[in-house]
N, C-alpha and C. Protein backbone atom coordinates (compact mmCIF):
# COMPACT_ATOMS: atom_id res chain seq x y z
N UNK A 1 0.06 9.26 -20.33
CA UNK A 1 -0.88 8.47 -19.58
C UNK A 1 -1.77 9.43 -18.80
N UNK A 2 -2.92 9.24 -19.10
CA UNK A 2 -3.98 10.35 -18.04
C UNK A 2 -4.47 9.50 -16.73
N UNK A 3 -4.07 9.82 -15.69
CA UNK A 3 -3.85 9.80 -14.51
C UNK A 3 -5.18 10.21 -13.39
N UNK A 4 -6.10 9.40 -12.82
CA UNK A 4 -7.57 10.08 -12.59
C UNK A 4 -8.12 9.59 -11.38
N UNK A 5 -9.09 10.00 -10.71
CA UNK A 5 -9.71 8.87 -10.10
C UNK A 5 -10.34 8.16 -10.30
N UNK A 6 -10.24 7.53 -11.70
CA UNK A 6 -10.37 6.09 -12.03
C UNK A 6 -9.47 5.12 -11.93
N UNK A 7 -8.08 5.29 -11.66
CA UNK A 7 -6.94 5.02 -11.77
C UNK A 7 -6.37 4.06 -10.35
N UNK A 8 -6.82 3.41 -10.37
CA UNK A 8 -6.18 2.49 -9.22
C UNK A 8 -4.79 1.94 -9.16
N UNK A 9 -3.93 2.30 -8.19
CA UNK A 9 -2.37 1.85 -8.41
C UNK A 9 -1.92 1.46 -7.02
N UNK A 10 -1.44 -0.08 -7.29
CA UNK A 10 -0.45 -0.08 -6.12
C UNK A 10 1.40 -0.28 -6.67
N UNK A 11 1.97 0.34 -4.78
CA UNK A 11 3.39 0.86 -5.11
C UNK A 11 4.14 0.04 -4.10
N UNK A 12 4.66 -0.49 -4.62
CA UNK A 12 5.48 -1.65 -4.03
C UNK A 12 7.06 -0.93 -3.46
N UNK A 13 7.16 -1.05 -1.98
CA UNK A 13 8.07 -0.06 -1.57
C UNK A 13 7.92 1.24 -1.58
N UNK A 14 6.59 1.47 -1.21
CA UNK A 14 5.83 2.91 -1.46
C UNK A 14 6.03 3.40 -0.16
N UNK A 15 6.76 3.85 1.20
CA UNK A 15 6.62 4.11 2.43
C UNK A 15 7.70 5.29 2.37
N UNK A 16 8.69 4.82 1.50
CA UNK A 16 10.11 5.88 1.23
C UNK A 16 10.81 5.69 -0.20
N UNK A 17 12.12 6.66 0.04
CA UNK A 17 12.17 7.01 -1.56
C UNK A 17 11.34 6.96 -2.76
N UNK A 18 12.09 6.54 -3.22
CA UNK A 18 11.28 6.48 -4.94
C UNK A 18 9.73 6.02 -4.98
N UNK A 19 9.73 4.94 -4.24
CA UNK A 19 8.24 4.56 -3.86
C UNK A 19 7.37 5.67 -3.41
N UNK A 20 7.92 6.33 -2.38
CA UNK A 20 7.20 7.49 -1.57
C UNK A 20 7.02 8.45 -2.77
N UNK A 21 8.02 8.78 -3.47
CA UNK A 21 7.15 9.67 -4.19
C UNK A 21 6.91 9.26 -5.42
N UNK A 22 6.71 7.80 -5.71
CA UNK A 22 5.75 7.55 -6.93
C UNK A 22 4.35 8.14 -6.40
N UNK A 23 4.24 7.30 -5.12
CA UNK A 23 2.98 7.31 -4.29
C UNK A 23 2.59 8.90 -3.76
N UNK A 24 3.29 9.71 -3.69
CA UNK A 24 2.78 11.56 -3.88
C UNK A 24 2.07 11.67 -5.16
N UNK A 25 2.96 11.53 -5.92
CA UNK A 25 3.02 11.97 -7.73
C UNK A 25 1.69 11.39 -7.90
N UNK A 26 1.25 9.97 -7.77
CA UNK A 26 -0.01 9.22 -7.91
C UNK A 26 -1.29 10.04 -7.14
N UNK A 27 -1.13 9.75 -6.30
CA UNK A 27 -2.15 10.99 -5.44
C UNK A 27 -2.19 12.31 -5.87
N UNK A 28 -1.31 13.07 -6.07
CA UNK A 28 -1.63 14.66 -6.38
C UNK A 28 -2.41 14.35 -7.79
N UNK A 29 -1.96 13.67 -8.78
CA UNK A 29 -2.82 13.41 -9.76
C UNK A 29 -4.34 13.23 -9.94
N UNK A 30 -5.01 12.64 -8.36
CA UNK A 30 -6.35 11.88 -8.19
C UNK A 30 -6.17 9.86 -7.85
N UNK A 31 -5.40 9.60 -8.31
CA UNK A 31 -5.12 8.02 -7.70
C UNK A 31 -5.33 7.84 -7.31
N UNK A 32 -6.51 6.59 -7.13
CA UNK A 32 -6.43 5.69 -6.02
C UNK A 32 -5.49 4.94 -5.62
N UNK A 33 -4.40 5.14 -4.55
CA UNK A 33 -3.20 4.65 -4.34
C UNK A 33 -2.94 3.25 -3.01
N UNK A 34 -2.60 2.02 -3.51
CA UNK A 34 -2.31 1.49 -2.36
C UNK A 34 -0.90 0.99 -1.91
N UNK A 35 -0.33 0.96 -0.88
CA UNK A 35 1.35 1.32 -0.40
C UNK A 35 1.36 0.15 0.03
N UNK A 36 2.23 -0.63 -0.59
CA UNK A 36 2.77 -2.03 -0.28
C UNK A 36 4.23 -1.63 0.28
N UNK A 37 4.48 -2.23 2.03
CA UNK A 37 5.60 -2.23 2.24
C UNK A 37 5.89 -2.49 3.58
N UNK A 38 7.09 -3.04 4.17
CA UNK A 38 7.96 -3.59 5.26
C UNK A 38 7.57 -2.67 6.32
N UNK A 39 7.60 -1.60 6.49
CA UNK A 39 7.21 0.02 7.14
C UNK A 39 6.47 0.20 8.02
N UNK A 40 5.67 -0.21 8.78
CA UNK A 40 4.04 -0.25 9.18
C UNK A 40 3.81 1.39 9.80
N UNK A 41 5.16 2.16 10.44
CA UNK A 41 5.13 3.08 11.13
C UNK A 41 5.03 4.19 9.62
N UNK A 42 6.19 4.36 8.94
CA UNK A 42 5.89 4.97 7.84
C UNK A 42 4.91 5.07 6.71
N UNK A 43 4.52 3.61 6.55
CA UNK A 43 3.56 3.50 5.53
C UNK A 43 2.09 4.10 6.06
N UNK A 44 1.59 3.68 7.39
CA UNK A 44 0.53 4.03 7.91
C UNK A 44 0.32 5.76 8.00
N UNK A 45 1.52 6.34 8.63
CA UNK A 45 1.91 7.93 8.35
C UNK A 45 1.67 8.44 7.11
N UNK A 46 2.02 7.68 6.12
CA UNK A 46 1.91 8.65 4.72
C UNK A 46 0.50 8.33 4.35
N UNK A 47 -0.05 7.17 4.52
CA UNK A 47 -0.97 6.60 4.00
C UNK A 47 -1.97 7.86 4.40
N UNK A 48 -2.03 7.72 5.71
CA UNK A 48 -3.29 8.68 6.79
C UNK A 48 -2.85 10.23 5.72
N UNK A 49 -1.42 11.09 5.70
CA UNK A 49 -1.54 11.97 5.37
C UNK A 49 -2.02 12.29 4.19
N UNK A 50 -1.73 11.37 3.11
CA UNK A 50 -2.48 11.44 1.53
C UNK A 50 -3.37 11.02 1.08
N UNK A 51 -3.95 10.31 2.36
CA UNK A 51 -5.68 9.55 1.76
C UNK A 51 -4.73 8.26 1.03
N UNK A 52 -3.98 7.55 1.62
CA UNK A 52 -3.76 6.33 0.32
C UNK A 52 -3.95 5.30 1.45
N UNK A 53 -4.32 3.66 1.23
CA UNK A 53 -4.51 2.52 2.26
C UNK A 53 -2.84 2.35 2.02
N UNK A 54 -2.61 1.30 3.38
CA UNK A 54 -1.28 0.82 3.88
C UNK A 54 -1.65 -0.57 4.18
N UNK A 55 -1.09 -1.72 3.60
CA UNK A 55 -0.70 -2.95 3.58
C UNK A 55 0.82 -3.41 4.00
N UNK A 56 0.90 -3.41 5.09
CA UNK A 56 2.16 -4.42 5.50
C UNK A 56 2.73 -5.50 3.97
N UNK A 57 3.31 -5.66 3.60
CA UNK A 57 3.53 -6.62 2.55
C UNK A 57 5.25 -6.79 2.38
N UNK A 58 5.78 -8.18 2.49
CA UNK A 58 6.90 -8.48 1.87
C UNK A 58 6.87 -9.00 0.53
N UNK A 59 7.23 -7.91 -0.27
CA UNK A 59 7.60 -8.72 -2.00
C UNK A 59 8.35 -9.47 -2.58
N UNK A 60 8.97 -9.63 -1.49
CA UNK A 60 10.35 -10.31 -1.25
C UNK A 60 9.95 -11.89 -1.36
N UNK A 61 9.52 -12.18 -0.71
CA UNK A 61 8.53 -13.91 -0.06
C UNK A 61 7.57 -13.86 -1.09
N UNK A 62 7.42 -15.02 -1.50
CA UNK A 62 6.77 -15.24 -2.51
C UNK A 62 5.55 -15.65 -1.58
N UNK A 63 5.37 -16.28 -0.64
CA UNK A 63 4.52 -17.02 0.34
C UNK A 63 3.84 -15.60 0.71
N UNK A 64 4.60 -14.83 1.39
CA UNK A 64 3.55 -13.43 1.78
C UNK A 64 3.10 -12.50 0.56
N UNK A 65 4.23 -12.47 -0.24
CA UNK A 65 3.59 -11.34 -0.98
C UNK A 65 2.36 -11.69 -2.23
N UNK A 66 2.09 -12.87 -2.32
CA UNK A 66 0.46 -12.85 -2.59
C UNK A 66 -0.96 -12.56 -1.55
N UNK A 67 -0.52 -12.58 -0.29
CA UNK A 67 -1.53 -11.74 0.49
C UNK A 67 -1.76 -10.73 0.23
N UNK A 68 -1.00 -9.72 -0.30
CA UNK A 68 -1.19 -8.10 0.07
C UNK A 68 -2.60 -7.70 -1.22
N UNK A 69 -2.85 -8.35 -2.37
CA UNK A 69 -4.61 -8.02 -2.76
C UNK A 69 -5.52 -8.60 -1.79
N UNK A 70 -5.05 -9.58 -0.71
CA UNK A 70 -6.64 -9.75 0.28
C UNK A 70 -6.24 -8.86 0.95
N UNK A 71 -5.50 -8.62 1.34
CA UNK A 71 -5.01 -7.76 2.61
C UNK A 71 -5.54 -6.49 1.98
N UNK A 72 -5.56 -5.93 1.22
CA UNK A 72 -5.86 -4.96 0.50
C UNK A 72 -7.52 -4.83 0.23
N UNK A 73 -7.57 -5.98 -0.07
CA UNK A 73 -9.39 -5.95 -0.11
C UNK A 73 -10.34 -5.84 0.91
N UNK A 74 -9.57 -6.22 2.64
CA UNK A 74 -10.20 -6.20 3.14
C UNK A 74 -10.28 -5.13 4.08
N UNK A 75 -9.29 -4.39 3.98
CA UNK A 75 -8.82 -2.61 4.45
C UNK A 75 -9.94 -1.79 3.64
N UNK A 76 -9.54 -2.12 2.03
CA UNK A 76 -10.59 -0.96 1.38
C UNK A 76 -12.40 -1.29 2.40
N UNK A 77 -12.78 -2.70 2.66
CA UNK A 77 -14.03 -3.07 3.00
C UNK A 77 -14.43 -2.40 4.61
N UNK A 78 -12.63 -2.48 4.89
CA UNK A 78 -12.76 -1.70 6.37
C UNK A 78 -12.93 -2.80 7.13
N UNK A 79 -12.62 -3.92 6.81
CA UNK A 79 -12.78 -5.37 7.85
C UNK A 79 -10.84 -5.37 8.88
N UNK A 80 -11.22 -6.16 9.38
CA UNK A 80 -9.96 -5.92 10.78
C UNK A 80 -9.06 -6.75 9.63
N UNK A 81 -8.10 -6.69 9.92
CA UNK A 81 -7.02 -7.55 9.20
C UNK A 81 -5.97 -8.24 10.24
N UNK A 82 -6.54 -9.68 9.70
CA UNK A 82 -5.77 -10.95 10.74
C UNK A 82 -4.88 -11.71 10.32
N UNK A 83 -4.10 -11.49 8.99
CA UNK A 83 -3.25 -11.64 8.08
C UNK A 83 -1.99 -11.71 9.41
N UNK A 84 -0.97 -13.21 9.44
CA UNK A 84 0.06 -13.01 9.87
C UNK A 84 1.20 -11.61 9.10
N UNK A 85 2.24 -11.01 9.97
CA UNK A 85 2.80 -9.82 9.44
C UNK A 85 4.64 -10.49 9.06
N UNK A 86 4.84 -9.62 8.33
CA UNK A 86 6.42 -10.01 8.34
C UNK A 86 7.15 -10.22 9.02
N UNK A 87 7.47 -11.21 9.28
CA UNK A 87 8.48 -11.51 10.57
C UNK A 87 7.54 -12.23 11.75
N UNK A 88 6.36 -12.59 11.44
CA UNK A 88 5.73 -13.28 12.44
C UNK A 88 5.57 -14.67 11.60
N UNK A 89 6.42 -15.45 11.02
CA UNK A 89 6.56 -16.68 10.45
C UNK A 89 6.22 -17.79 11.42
């Protein structure tokens, strides 16, 4: 698979382990990478250090985890995000 910055990917549980370093591996490649996950402290940390966006997202909930492409769309646009968060049910 050639791997580019054409390549848009999001990583579901991307903040730690295996996720975390799909989400390296994706980036050192050129990826455009976005980090879906529970994390807000970690995800935002890695996000800032590798150039990748950070979406709060439970994949878990079927109810939240179709937010995380607006939530996602409206980070890349740079608009505020007013999306209730996990655990604010």
């Amino acid at each position: 698979m050639i791997i580019d910055p054409s390549v848009s990917a999001i990583v579901t549980g991307g903040a730690s382990g295996l996720g975390e370093a799909t989400v390296r591996a994706l980036r050192a490649a050129g990826a455009q990478v976005a980090i879906f996950d529970l994390n807000p402290e970690r995800g935002e940390a890695l996000a800032a250090e590798i150039g990748a966006l950070f979406c709060q997202v439970d994949v878990m909930s079927g109810q939240r985890s179709g937010a995380g492409p607006g939530q996602l769309r409206r980070r890349r646009r740079g608009e505020e995000d007013d999306l209730p968060q996990p655990g604010n049910r």
